[in-house]
N, C-alpha and C. Protein backbone atom coordinates (compact mmCIF):
# COMPACT_ATOMS: atom_id res chain seq x y z
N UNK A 1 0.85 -1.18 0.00
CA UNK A 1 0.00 0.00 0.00
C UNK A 1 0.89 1.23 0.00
N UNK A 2 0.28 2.50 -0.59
CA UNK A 2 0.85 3.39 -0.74
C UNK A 2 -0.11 4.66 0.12
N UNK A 3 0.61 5.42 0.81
CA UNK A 3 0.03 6.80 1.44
C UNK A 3 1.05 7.83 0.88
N UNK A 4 -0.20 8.64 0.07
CA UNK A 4 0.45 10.16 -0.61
C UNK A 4 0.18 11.05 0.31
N UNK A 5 0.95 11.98 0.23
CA UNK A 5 0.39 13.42 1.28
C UNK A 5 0.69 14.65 0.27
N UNK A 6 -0.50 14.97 0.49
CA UNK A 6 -0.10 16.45 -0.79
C UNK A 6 -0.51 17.66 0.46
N UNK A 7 0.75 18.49 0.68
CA UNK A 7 0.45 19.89 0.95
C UNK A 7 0.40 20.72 0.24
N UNK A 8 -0.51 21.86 0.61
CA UNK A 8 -0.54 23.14 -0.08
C UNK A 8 -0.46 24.19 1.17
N UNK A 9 -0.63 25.45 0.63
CA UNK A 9 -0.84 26.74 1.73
C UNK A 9 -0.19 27.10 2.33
N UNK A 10 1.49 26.56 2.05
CA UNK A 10 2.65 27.20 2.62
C UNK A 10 2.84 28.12 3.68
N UNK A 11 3.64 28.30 4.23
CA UNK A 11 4.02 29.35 5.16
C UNK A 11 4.61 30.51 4.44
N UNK A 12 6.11 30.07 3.48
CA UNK A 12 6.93 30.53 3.14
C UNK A 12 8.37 30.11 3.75
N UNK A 13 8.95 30.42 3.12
CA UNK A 13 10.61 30.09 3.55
C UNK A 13 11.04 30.82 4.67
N UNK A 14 10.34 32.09 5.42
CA UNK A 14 11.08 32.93 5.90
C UNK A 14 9.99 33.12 6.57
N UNK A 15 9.83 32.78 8.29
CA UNK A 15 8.31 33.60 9.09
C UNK A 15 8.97 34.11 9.88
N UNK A 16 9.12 35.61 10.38
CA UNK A 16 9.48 35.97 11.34
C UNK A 16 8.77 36.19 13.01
N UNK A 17 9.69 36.68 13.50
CA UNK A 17 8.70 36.51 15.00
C UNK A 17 7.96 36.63 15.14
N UNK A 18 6.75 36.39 16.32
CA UNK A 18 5.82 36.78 16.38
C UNK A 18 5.56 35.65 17.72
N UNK A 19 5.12 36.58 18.83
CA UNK A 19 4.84 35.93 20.45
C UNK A 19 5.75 35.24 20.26
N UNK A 20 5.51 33.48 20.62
CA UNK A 20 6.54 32.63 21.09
C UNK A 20 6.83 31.80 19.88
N UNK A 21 6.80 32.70 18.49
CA UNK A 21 7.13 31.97 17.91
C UNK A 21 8.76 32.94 17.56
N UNK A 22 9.82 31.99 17.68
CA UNK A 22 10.97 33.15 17.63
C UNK A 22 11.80 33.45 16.21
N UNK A 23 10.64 33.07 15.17
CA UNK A 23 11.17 33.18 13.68
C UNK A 23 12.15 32.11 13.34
N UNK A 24 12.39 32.30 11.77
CA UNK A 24 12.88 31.42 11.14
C UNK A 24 13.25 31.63 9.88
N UNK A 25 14.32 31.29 8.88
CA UNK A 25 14.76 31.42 7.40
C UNK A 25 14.91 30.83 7.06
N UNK A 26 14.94 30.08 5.63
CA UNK A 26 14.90 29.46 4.87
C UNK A 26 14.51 28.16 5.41
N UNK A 27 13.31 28.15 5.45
CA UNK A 27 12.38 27.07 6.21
C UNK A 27 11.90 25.63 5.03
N UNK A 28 12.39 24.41 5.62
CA UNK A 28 12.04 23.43 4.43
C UNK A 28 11.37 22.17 5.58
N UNK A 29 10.76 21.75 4.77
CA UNK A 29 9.43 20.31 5.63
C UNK A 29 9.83 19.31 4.67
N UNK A 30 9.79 18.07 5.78
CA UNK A 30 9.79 16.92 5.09
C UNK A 30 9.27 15.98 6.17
N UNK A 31 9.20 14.35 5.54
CA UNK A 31 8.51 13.60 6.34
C UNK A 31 9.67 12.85 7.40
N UNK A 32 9.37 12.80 8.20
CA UNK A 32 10.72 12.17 9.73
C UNK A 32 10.61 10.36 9.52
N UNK A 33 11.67 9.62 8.93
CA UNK A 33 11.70 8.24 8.71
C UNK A 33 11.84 8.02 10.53
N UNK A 34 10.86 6.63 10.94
CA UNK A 34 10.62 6.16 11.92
C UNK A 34 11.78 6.18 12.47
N UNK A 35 12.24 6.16 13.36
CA UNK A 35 13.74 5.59 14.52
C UNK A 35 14.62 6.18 14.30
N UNK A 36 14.65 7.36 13.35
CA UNK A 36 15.80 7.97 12.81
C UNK A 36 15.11 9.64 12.85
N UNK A 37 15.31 9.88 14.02
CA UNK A 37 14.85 11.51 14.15
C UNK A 37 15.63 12.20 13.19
N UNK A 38 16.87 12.45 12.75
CA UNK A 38 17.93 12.96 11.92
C UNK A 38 17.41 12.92 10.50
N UNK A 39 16.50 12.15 10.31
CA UNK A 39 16.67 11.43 8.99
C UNK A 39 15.25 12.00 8.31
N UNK A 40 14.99 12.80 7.28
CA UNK A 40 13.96 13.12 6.32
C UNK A 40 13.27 12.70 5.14
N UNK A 41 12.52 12.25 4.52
CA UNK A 41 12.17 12.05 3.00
C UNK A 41 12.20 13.44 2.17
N UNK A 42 12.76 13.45 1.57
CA UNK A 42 12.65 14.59 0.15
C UNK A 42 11.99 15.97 0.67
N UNK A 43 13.03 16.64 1.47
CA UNK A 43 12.92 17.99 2.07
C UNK A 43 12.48 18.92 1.07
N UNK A 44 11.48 20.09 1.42
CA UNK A 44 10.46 20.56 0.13
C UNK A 44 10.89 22.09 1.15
N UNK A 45 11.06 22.98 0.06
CA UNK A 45 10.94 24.73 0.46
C UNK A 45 10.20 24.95 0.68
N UNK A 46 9.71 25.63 1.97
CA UNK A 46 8.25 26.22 2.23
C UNK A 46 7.89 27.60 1.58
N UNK A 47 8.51 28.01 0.51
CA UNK A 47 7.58 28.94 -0.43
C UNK A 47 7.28 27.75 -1.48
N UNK A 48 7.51 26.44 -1.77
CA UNK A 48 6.51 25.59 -2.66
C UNK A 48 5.03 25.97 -2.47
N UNK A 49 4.74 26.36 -4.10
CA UNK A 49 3.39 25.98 -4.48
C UNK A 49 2.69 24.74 -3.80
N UNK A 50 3.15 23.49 -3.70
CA UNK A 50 2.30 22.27 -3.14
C UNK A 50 3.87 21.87 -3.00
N UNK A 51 3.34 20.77 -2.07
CA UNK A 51 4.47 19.72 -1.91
C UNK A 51 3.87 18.26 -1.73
N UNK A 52 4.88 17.28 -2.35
CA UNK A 52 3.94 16.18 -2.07
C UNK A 52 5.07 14.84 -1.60
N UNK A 53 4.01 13.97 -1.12
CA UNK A 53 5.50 12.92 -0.45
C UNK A 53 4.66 11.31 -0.80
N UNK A 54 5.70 10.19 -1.17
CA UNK A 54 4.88 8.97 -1.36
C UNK A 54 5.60 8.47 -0.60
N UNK A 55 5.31 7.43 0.17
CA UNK A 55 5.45 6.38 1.40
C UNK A 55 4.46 5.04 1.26
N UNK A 56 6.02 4.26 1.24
CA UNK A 56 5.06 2.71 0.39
C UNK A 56 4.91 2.07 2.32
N UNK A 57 4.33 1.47 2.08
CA UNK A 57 3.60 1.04 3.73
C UNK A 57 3.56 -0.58 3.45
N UNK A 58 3.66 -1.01 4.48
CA UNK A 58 3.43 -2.75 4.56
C UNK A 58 2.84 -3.20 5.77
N UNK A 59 2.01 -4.93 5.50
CA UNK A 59 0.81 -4.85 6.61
C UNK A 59 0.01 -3.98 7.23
N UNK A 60 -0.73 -3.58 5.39
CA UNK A 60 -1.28 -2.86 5.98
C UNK A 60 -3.19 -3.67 6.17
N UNK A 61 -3.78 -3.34 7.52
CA UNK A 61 -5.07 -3.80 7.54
C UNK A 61 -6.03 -2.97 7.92
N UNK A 62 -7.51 -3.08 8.40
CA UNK A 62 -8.09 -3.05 9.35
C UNK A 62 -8.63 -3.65 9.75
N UNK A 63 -8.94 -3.36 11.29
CA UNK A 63 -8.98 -3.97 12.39
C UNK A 63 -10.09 -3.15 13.26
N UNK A 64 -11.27 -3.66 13.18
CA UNK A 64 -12.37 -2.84 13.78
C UNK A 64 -12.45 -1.36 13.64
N UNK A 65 -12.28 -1.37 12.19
CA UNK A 65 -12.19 -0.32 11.45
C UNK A 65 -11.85 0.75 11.28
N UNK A 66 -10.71 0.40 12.02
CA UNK A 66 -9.11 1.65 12.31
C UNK A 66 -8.21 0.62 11.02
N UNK A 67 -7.35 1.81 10.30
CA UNK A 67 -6.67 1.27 9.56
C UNK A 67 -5.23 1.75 10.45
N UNK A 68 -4.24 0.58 10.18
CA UNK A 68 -3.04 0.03 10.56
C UNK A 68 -2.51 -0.28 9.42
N UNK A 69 -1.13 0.63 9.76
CA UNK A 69 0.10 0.69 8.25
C UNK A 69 1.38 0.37 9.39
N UNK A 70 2.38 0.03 8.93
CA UNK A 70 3.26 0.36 9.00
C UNK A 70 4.81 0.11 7.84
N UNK A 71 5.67 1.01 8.00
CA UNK A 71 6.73 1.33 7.19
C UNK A 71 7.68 2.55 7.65
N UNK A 72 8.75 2.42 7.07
CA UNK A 72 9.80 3.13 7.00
C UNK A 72 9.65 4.44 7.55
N UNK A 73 8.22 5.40 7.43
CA UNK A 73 7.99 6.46 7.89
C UNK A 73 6.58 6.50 8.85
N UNK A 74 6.47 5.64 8.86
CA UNK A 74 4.84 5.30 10.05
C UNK A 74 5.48 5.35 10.95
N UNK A 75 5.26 6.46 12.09
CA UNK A 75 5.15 6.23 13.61
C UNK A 75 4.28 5.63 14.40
N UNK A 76 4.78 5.03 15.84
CA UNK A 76 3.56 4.83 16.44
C UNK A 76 3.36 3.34 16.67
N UNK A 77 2.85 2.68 17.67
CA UNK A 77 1.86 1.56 17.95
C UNK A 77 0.99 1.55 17.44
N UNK A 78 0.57 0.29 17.22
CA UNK A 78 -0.82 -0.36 16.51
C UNK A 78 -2.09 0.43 17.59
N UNK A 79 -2.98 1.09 16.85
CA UNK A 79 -3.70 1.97 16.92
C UNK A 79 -2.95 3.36 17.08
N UNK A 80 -2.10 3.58 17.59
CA UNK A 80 -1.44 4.98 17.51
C UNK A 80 -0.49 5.07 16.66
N UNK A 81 -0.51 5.25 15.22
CA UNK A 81 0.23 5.22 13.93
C UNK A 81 -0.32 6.58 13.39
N UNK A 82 1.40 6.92 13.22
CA UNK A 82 1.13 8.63 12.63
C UNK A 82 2.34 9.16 11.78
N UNK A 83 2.22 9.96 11.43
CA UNK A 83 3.71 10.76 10.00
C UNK A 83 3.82 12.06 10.86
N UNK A 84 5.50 12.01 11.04
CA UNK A 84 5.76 13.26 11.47
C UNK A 84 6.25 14.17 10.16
N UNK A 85 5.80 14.82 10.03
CA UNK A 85 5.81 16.14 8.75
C UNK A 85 7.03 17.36 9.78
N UNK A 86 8.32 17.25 9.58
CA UNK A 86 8.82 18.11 10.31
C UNK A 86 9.67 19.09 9.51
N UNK A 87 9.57 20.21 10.60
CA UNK A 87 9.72 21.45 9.86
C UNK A 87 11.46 22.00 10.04
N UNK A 88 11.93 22.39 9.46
CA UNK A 88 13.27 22.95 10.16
C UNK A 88 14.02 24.31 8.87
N UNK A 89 14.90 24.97 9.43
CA UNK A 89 15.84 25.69 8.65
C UNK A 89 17.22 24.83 8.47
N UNK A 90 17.38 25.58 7.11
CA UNK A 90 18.66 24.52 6.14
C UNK A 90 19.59 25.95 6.16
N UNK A 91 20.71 25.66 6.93
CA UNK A 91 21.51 26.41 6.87
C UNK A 91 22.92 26.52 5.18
N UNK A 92 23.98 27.27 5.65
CA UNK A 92 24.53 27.50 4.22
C UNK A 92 25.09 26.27 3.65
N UNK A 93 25.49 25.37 4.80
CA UNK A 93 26.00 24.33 4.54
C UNK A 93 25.28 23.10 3.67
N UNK A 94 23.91 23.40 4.25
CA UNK A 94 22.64 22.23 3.67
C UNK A 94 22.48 21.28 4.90
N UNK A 95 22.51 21.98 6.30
CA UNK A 95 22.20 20.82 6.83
C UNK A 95 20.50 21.42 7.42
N UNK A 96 19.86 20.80 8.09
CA UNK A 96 18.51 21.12 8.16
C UNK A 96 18.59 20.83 9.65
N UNK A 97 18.19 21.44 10.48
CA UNK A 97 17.73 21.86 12.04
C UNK A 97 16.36 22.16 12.15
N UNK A 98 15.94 21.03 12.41
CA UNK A 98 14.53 20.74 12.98
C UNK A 98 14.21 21.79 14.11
N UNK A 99 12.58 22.78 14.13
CA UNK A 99 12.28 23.51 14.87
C UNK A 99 10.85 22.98 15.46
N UNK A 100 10.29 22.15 14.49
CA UNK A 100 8.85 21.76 15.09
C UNK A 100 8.56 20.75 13.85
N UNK A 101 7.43 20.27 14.72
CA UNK A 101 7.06 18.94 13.91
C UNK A 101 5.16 18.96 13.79
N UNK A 102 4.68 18.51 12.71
CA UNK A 102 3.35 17.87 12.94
C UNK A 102 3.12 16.95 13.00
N UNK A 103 2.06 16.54 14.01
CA UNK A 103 1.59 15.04 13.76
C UNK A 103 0.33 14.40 13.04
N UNK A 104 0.67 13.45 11.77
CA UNK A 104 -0.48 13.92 10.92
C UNK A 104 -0.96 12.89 11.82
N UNK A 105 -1.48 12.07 12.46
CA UNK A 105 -2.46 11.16 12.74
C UNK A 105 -3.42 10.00 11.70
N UNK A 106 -3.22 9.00 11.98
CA UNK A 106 -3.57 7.74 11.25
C UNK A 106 -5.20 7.63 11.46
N UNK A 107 -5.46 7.77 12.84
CA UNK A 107 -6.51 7.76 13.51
C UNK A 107 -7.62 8.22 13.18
N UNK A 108 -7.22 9.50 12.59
CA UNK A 108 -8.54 9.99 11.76
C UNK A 108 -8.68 9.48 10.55
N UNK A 109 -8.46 8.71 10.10
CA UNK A 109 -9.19 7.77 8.71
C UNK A 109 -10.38 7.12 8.84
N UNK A 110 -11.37 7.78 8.33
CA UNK A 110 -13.03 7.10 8.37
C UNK A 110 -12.59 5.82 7.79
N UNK A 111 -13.48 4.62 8.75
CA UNK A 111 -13.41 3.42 8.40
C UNK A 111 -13.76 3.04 7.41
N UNK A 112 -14.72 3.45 6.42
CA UNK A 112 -15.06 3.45 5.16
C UNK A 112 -13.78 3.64 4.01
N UNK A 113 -13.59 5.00 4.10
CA UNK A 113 -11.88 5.34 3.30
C UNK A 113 -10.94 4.32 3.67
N UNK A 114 -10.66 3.96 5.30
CA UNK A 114 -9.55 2.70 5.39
C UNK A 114 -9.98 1.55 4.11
N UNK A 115 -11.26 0.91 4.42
CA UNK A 115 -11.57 -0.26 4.03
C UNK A 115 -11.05 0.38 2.20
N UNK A 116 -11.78 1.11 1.90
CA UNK A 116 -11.50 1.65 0.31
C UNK A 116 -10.05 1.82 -0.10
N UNK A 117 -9.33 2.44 0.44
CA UNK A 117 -8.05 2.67 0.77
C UNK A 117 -6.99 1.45 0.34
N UNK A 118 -7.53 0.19 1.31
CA UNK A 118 -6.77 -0.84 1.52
C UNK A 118 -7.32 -1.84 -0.45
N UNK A 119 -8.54 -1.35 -0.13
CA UNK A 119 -8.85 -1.93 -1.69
C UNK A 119 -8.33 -1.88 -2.80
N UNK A 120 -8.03 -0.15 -3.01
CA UNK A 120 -7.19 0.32 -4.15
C UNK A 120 -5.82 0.51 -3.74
N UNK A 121 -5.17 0.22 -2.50
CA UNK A 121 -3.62 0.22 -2.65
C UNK A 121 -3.18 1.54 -2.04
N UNK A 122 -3.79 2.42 -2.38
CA UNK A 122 -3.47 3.82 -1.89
C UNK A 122 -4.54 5.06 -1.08
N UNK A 123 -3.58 5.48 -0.28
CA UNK A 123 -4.52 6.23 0.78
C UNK A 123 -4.25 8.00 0.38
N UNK A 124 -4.38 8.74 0.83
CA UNK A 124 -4.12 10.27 0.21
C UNK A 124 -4.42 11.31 1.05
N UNK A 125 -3.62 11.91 1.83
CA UNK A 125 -3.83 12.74 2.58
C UNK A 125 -3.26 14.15 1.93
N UNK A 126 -4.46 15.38 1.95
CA UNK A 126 -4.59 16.42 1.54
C UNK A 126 -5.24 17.60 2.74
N UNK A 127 -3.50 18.48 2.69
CA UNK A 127 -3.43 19.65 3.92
C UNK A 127 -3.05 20.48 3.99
N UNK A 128 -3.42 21.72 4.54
CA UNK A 128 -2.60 23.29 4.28
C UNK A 128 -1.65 22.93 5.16
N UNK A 129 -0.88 23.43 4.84
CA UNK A 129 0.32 23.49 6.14
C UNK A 129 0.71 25.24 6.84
N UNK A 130 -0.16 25.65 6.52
CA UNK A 130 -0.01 26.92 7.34
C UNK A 130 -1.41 27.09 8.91
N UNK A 131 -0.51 27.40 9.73
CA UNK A 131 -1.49 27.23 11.05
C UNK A 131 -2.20 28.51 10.87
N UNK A 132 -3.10 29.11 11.75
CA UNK A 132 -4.05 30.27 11.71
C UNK A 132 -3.00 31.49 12.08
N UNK A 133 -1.79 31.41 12.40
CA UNK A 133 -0.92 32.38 12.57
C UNK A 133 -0.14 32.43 11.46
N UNK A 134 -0.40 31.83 11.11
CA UNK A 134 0.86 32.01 9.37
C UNK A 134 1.85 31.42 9.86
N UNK A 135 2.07 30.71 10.70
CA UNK A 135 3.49 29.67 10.87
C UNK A 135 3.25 28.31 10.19
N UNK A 136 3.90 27.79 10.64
CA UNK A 136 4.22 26.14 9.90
C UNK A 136 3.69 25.49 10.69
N UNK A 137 2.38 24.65 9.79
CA UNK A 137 1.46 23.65 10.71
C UNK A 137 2.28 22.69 11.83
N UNK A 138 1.98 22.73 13.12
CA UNK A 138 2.46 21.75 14.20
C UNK A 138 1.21 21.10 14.83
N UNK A 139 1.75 20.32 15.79
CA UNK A 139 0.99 20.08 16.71
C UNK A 139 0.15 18.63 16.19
N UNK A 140 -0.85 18.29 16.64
CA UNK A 140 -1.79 16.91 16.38
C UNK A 140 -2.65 17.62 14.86
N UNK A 141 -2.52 16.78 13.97
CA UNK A 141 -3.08 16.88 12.54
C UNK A 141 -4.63 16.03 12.58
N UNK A 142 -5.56 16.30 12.24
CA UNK A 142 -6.71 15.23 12.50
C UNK A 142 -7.91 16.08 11.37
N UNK A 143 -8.72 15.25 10.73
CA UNK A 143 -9.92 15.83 10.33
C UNK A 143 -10.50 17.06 11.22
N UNK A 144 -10.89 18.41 10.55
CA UNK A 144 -10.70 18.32 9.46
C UNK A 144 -10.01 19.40 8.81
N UNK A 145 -8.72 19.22 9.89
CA UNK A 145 -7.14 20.09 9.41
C UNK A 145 -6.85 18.95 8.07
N UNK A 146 -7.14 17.81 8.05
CA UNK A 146 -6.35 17.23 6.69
C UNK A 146 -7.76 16.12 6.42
N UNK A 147 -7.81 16.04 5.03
CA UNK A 147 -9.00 15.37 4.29
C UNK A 147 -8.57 14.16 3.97
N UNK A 148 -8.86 12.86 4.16
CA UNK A 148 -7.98 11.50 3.99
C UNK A 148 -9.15 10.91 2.67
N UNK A 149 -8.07 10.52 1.57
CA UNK A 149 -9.15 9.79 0.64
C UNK A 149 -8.40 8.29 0.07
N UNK A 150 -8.96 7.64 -0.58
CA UNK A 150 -8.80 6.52 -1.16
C UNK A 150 -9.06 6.66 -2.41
N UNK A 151 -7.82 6.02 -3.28
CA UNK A 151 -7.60 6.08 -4.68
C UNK A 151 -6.59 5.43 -5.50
């Protein structure tokens, strides 16, 4: 099985302060591979138009109609399975320093979409990534901050 994630609604590369948020430059998101905090899938500029990420998943089921993935970038215990979407600045060198993370959450997949989902192979998660402050989406991701479909 395959889970796509398409963002849109950017922040931008560059948010400056604002309350406790203490700014940031050249800001890039990518998805956090399981056990390897250090480690990213295909880091995307946050002035991208959209960004999008594929993550092939294995065993994947459901199970009283919570769907259960796991792979290379699935976090989480069986029922608590989630994608960290993390955010950081890439300095001159190219290395990337993580400042915050989202958690997209597995959990919110209507059991219907799981079951459909698991039918056609692929699941599809579609999300702004800008929070109501104009920063870079954090925090717990859940319907209906992100729309989960089957396709």
């Amino acid at each position: 099985m395959r889970v796509r994630i398409e963002g849109y609604d950017l922040p931008g590369r560059d948010c400056g302060a604002a309350g406790d948020f203490p700014g940031y430059r050249n800001i890039h998101v990518g998805v956090q591979r399981r056990d390897r905090p250090t480690e990213w899938l295909d880091l995307q500029p946050a002035d991208a138009s959209a960004v999008a990420w594929d993550l092939d998943c294995r065993d994947a089921t459901v199970t009283g109609g919570a769907l259960d993935l796991r792979g290379s970038h699935i976090q989480g215990g069986p029922g608590r399975r989630f994608i960290y979407l993390s955010w950081g600045e890439v300095d001159r060198a190219g290395t990337f320093t993580m400042f915050r993370r989202a958690k997209l959450w597995l959990d919110g997949v209507e059991p219907d979409t799981a079951q459909a989902a698991l039918a056609a192979g692929r699941l599809t998660a579609r999300l702004a990534l800008t929070d109501t402050k104009g920063h870079p989406l954090c925090a717990a991701v859940r319907p209906p901050k992100v729309t989960w479909m089957a396709n």
